[in-house]
Structures are given as structure tokens and as C-alpha cells.
PDB file of N, CA and C in Angstrom:
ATOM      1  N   UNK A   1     -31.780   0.754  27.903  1.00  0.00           N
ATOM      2  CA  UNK A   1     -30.409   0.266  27.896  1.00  0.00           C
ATOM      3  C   UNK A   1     -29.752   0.670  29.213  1.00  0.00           C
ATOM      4  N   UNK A   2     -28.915  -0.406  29.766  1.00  0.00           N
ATOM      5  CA  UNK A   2     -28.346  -0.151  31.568  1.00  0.00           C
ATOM      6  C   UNK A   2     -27.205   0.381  30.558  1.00  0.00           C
ATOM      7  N   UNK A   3     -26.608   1.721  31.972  1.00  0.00           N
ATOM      8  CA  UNK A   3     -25.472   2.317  32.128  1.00  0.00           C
ATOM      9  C   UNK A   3     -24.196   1.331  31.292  1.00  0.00           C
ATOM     10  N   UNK A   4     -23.979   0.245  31.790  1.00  0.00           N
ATOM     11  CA  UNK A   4     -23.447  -0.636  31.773  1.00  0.00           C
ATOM     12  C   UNK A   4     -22.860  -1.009  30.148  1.00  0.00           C
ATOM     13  N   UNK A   5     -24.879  -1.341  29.347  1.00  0.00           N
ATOM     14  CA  UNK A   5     -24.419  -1.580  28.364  1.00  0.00           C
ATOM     15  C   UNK A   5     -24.198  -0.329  27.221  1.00  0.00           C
ATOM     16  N   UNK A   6     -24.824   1.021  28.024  1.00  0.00           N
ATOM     17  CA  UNK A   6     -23.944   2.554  27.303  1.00  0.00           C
ATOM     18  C   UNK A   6     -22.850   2.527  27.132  1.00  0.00           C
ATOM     19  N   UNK A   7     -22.163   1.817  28.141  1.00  0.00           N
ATOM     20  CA  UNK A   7     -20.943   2.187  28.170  1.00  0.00           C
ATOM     21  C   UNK A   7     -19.622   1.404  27.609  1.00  0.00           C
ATOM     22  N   UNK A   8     -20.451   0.087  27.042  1.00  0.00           N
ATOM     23  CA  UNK A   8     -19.944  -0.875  26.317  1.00  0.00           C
ATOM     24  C   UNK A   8     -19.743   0.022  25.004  1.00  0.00           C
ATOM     25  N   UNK A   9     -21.087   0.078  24.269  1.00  0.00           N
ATOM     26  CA  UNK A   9     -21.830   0.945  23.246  1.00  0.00           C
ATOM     27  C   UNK A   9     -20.561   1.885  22.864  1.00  0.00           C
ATOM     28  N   UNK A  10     -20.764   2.746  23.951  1.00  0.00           N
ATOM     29  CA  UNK A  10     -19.352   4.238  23.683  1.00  0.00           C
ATOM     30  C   UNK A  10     -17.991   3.571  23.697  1.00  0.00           C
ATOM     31  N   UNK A  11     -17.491   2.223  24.475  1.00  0.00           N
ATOM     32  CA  UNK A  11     -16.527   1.845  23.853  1.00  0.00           C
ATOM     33  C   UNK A  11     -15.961   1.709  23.056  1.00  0.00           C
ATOM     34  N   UNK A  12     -17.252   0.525  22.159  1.00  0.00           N
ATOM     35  CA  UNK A  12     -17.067   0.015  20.508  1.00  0.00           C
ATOM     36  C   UNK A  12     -17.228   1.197  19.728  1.00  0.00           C
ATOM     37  N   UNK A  13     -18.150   2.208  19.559  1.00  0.00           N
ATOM     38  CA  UNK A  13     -18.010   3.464  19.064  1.00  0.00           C
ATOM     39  C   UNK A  13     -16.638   4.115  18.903  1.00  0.00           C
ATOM     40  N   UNK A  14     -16.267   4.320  20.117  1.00  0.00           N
ATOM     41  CA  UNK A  14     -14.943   5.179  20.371  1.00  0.00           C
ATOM     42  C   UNK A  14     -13.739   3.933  19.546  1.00  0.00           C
ATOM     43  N   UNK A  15     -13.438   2.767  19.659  1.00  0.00           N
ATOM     44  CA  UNK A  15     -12.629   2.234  18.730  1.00  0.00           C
ATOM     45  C   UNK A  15     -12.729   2.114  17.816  1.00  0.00           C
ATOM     46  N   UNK A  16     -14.195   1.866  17.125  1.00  0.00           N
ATOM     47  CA  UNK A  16     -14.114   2.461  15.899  1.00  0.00           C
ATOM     48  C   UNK A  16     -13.590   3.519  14.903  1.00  0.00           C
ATOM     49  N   UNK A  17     -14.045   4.622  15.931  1.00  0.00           N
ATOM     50  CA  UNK A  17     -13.539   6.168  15.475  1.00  0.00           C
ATOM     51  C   UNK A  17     -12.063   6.072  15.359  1.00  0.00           C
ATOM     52  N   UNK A  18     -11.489   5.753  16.384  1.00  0.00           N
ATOM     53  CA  UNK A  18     -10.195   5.319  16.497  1.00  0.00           C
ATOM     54  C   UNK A  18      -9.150   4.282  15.301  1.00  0.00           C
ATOM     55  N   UNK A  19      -9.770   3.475  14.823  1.00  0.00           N
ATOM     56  CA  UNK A  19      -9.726   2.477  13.867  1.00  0.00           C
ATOM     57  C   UNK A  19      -9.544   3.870  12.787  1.00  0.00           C
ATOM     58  N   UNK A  20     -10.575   4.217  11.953  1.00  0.00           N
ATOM     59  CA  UNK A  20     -10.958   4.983  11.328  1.00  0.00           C
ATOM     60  C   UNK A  20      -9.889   6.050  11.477  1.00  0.00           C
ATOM     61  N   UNK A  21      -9.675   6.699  12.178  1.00  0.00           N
ATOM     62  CA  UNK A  21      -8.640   7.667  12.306  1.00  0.00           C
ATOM     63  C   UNK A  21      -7.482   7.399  11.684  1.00  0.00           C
ATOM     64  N   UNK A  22      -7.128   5.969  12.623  1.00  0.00           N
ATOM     65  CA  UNK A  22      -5.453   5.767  12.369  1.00  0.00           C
ATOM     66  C   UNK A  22      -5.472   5.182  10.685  1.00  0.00           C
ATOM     67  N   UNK A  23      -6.433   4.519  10.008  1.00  0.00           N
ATOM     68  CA  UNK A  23      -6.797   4.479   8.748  1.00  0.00           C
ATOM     69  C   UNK A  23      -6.666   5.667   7.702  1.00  0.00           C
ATOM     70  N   UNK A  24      -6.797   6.773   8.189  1.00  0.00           N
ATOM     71  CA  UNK A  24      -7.282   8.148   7.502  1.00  0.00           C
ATOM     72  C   UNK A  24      -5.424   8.640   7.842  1.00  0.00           C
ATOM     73  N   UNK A  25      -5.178   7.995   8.894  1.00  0.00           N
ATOM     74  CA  UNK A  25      -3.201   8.738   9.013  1.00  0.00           C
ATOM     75  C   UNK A  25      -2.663   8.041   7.643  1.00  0.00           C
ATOM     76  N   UNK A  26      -3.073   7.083   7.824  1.00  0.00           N
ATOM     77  CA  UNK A  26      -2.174   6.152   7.134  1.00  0.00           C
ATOM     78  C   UNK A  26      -2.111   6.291   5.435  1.00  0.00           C
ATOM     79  N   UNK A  27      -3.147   6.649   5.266  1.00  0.00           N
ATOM     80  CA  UNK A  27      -3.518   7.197   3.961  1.00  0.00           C
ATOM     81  C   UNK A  27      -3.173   8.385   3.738  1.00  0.00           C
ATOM     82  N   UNK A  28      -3.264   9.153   4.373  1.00  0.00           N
ATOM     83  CA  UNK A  28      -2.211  10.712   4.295  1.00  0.00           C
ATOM     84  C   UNK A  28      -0.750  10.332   4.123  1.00  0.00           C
ATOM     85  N   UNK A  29      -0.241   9.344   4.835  1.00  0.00           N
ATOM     86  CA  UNK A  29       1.333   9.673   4.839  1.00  0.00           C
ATOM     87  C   UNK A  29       0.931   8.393   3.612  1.00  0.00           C
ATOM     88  N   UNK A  30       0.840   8.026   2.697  1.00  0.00           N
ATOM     89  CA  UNK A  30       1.077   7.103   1.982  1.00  0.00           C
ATOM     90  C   UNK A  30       0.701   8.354   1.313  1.00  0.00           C
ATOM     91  N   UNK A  31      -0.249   8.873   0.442  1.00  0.00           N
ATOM     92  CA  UNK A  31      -0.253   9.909  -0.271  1.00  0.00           C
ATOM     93  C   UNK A  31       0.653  11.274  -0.637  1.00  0.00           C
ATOM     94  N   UNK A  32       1.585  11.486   0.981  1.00  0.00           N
ATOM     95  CA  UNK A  32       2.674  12.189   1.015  1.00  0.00           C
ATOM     96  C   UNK A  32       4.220  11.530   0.584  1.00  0.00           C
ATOM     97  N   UNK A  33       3.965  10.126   0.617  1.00  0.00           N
ATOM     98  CA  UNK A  33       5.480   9.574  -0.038  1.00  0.00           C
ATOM     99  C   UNK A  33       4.620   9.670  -1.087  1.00  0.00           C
ATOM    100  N   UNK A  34       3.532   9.050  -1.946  1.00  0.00           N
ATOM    101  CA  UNK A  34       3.702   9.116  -3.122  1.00  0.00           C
ATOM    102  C   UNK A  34       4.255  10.648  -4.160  1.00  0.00           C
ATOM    103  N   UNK A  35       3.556  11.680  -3.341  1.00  0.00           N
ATOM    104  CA  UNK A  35       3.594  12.918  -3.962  1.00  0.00           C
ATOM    105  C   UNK A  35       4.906  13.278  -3.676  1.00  0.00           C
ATOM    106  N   UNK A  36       5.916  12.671  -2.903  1.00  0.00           N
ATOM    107  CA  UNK A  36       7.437  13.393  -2.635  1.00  0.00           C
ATOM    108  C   UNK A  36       8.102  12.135  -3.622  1.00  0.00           C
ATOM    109  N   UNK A  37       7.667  11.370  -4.348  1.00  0.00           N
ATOM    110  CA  UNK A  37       8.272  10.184  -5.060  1.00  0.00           C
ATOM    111  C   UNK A  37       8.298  10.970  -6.649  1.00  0.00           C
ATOM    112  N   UNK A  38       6.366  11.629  -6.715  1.00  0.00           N
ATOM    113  CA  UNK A  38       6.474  12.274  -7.756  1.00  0.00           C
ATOM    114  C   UNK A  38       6.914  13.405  -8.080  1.00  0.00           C
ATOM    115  N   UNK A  39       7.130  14.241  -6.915  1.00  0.00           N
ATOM    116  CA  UNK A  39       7.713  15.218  -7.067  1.00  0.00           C
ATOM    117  C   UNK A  39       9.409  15.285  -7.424  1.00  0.00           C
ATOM    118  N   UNK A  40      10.091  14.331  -6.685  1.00  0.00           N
ATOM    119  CA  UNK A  40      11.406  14.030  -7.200  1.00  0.00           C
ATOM    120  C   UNK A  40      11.561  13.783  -8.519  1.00  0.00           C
ATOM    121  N   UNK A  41      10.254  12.755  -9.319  1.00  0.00           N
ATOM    122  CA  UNK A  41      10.511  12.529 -10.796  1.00  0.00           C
ATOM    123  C   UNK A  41      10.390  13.874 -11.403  1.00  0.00           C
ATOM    124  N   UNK A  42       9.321  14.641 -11.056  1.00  0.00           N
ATOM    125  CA  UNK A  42       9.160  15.559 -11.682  1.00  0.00           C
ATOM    126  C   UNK A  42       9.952  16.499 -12.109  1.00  0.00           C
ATOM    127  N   UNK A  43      10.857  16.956 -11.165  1.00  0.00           N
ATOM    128  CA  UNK A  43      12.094  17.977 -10.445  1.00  0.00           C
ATOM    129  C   UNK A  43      13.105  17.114 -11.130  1.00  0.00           C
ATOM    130  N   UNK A  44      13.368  16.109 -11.605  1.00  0.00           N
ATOM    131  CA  UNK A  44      14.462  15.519 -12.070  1.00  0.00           C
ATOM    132  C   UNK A  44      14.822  15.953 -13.698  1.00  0.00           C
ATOM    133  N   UNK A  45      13.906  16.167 -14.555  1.00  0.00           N
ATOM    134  CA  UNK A  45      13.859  16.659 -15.282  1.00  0.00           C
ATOM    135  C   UNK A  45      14.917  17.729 -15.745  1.00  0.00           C
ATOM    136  N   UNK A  46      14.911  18.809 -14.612  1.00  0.00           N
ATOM    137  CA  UNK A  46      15.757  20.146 -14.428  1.00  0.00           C
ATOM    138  C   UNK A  46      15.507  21.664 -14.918  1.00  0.00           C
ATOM    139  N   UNK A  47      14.353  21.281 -15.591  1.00  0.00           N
ATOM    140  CA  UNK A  47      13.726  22.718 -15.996  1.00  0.00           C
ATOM    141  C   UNK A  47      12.475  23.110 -15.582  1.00  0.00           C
ATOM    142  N   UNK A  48      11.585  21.993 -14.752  1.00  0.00           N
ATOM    143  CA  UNK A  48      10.297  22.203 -13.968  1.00  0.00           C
ATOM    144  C   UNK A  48      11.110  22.719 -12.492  1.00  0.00           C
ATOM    145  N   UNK A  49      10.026  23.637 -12.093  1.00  0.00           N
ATOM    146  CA  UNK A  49      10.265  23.776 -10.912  1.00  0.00           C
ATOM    147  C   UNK A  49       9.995  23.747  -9.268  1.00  0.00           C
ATOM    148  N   UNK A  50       9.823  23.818  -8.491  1.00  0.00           N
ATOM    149  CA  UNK A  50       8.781  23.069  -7.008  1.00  0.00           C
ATOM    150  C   UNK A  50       7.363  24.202  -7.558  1.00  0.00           C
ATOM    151  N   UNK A  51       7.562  25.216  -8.116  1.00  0.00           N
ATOM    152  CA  UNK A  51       6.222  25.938  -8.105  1.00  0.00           C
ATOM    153  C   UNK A  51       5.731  25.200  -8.813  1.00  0.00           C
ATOM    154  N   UNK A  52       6.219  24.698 -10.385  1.00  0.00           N
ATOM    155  CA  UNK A  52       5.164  24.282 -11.208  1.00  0.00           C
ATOM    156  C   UNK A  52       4.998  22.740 -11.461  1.00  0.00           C
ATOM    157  N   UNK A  53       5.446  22.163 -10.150  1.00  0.00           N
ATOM    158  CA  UNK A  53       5.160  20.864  -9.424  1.00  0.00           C
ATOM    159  C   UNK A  53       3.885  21.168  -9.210  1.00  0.00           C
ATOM    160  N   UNK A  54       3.837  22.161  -7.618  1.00  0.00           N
ATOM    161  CA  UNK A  54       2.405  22.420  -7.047  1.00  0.00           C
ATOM    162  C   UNK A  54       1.496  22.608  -7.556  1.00  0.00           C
ATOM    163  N   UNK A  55       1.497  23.522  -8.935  1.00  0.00           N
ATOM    164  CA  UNK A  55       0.168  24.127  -9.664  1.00  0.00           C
ATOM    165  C   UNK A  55       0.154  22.677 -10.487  1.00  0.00           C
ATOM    166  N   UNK A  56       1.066  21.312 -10.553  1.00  0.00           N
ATOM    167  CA  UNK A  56       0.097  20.486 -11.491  1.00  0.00           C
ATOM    168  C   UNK A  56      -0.230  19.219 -10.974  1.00  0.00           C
ATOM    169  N   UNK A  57       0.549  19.326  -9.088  1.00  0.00           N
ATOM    170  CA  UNK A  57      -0.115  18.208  -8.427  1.00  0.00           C
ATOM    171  C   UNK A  57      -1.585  17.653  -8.653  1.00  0.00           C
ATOM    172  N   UNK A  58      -2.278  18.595  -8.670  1.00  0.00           N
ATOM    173  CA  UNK A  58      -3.579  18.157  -8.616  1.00  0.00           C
ATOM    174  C   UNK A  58      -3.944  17.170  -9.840  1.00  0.00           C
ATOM    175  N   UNK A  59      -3.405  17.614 -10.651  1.00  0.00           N
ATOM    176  CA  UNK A  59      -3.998  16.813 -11.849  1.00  0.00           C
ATOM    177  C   UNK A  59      -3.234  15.883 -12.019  1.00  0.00           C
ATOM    178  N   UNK A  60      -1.541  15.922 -11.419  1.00  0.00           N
ATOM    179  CA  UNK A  60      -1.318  14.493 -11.782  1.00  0.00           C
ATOM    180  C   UNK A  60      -1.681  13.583 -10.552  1.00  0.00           C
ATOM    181  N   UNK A  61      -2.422  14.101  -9.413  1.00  0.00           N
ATOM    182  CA  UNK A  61      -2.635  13.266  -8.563  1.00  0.00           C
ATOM    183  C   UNK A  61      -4.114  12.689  -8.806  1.00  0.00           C
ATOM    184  N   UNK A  62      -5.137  13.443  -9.596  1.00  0.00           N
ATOM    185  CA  UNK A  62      -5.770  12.787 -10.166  1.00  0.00           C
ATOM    186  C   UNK A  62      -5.697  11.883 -11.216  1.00  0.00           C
ATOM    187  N   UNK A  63      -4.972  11.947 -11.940  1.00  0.00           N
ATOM    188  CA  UNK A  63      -4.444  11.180 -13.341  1.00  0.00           C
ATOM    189  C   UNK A  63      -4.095  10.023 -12.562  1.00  0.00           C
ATOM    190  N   UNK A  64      -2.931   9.812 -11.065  1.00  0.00           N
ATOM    191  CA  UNK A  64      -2.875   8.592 -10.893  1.00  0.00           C
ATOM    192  C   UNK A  64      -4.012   7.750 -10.349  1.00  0.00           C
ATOM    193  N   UNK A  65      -5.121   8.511  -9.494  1.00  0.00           N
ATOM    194  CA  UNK A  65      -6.312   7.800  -9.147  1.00  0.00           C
ATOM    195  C   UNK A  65      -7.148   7.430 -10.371  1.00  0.00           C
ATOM    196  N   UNK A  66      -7.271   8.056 -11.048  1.00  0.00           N
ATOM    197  CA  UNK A  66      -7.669   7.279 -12.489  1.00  0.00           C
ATOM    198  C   UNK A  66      -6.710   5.917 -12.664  1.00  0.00           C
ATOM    199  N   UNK A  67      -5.662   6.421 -12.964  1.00  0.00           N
ATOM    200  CA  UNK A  67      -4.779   5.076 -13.402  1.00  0.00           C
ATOM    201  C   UNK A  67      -5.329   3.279 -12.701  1.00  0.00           C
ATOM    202  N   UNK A  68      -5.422   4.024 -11.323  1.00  0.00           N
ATOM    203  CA  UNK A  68      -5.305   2.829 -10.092  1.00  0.00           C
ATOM    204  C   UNK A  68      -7.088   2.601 -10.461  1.00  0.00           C
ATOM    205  N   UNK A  69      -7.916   3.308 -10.816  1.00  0.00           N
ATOM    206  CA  UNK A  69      -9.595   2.427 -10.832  1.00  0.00           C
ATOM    207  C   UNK A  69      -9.768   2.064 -12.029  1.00  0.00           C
ATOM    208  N   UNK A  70      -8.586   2.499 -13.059  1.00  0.00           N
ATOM    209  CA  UNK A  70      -8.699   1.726 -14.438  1.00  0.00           C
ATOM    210  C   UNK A  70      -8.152   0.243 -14.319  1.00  0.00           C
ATOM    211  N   UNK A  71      -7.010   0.237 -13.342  1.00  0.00           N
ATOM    212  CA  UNK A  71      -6.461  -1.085 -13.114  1.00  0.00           C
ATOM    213  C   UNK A  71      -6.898  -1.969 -12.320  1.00  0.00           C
ATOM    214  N   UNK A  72      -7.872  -1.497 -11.089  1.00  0.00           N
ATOM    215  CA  UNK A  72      -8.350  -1.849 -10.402  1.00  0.00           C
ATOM    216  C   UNK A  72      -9.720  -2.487 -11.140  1.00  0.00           C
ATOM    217  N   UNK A  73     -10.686  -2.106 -12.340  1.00  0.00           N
ATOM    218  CA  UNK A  73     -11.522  -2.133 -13.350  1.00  0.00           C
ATOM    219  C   UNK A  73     -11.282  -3.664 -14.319  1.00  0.00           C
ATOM    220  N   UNK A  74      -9.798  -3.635 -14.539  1.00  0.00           N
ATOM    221  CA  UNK A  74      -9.337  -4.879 -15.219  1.00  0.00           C
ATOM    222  C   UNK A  74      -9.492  -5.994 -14.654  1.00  0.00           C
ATOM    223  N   UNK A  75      -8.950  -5.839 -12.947  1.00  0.00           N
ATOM    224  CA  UNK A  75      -8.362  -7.008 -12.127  1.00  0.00           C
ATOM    225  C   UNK A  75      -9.175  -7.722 -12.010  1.00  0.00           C
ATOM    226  N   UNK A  76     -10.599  -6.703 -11.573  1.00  0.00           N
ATOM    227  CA  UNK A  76     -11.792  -7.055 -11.324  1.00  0.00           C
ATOM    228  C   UNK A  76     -12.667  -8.199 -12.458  1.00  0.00           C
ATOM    229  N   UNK A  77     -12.651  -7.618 -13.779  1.00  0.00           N
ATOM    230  CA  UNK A  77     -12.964  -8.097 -15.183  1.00  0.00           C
ATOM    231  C   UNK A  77     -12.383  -9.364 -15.003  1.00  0.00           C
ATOM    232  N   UNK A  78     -11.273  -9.449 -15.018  1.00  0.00           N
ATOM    233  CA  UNK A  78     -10.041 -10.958 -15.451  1.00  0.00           C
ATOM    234  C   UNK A  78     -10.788 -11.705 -14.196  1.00  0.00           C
ATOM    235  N   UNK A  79     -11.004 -11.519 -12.916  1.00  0.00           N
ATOM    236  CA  UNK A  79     -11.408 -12.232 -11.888  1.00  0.00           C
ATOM    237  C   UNK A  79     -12.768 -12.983 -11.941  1.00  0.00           C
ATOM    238  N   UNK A  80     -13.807 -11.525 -12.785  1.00  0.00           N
ATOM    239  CA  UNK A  80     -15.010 -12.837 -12.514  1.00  0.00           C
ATOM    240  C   UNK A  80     -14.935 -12.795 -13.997  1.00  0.00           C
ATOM    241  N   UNK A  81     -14.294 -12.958 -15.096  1.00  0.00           N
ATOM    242  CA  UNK A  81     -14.368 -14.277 -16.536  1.00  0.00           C
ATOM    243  C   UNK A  81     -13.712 -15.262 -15.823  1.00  0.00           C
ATOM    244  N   UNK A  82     -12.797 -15.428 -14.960  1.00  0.00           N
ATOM    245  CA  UNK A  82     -12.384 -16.448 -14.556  1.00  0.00           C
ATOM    246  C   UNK A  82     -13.291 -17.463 -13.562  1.00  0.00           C
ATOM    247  N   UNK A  83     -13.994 -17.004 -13.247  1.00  0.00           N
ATOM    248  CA  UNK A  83     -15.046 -17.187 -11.835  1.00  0.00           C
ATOM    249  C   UNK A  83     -16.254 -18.258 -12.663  1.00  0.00           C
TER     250      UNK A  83
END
């Protein structure tokens, strides 16, 4: 392989990575409004508090990724009976 086309190579590589990155931001700050969306519901209540937000993020942030591949599970179903 010429210099030339290495260096094509490490281009498309490097935008990829790049692609990928700004993909991986974007999903963090979408995961951080969701968790400051749930955390407001949570806290609205008035007797939970930011500590015992944190100790149950995890599980309700799993509970909603469940939610979303159960729904995601349906969409899928309804799409190919329809197909």
C-alpha cells in the first residue's frame, strides 16, 4: 500500500472514530436530560431525597431500558405481521 493510500486509510479511520465519538456525546447528554427529567419527577414527590434518587438511579435507569426494548420488541412484531 503507497504512503498515499495510508494516508487516505488513517483519514477514513480517524472520521470514523470521530463519527463514533460525537455519537457516544450525544448519548451521554441525552441520558443526562433524561436522568435530570427523572430526577425532578422523583424529587417532586417531597419526601424522597437527591440521596435516595442516586442509590435508585440505577435501577430506574434500567427499568427504563427495559421499558424502551419491550417497546421496541412490539414495534418490531406489529411491523413484520404487517409485512
Amino acid at each position: 500500500m503507497s504512503q498515499e493510500q495510508q494516508d487516505r486509510q488513517r483519514a477514513v479511520e480517524l472520521k470514523i472514530v470521530e463519527q463514533a465519538r460525537a455519537e457516544s456525546r450525544k448519548e451521554a447528554a441525552a441520558l443526562e436530560q433524561m436522568k435530570q427529567h427523572m430526577r425532578e419527577a422523583f424529587l417532586s414527590g417531597g419526601a424522597a431525597t437527591v440521596e435516595d434518587f442516586e442509590r435508585c438511579w440505577p435501577e430506574l435507569r434500567n427499568e427504563m431500558f427495559r421499558q424502551q426494548a419491550h417497546h421496541g420488541m412490539l414495534v418490531y412484531r406489529a411491523a413484520a405481521q404487517e409485512a
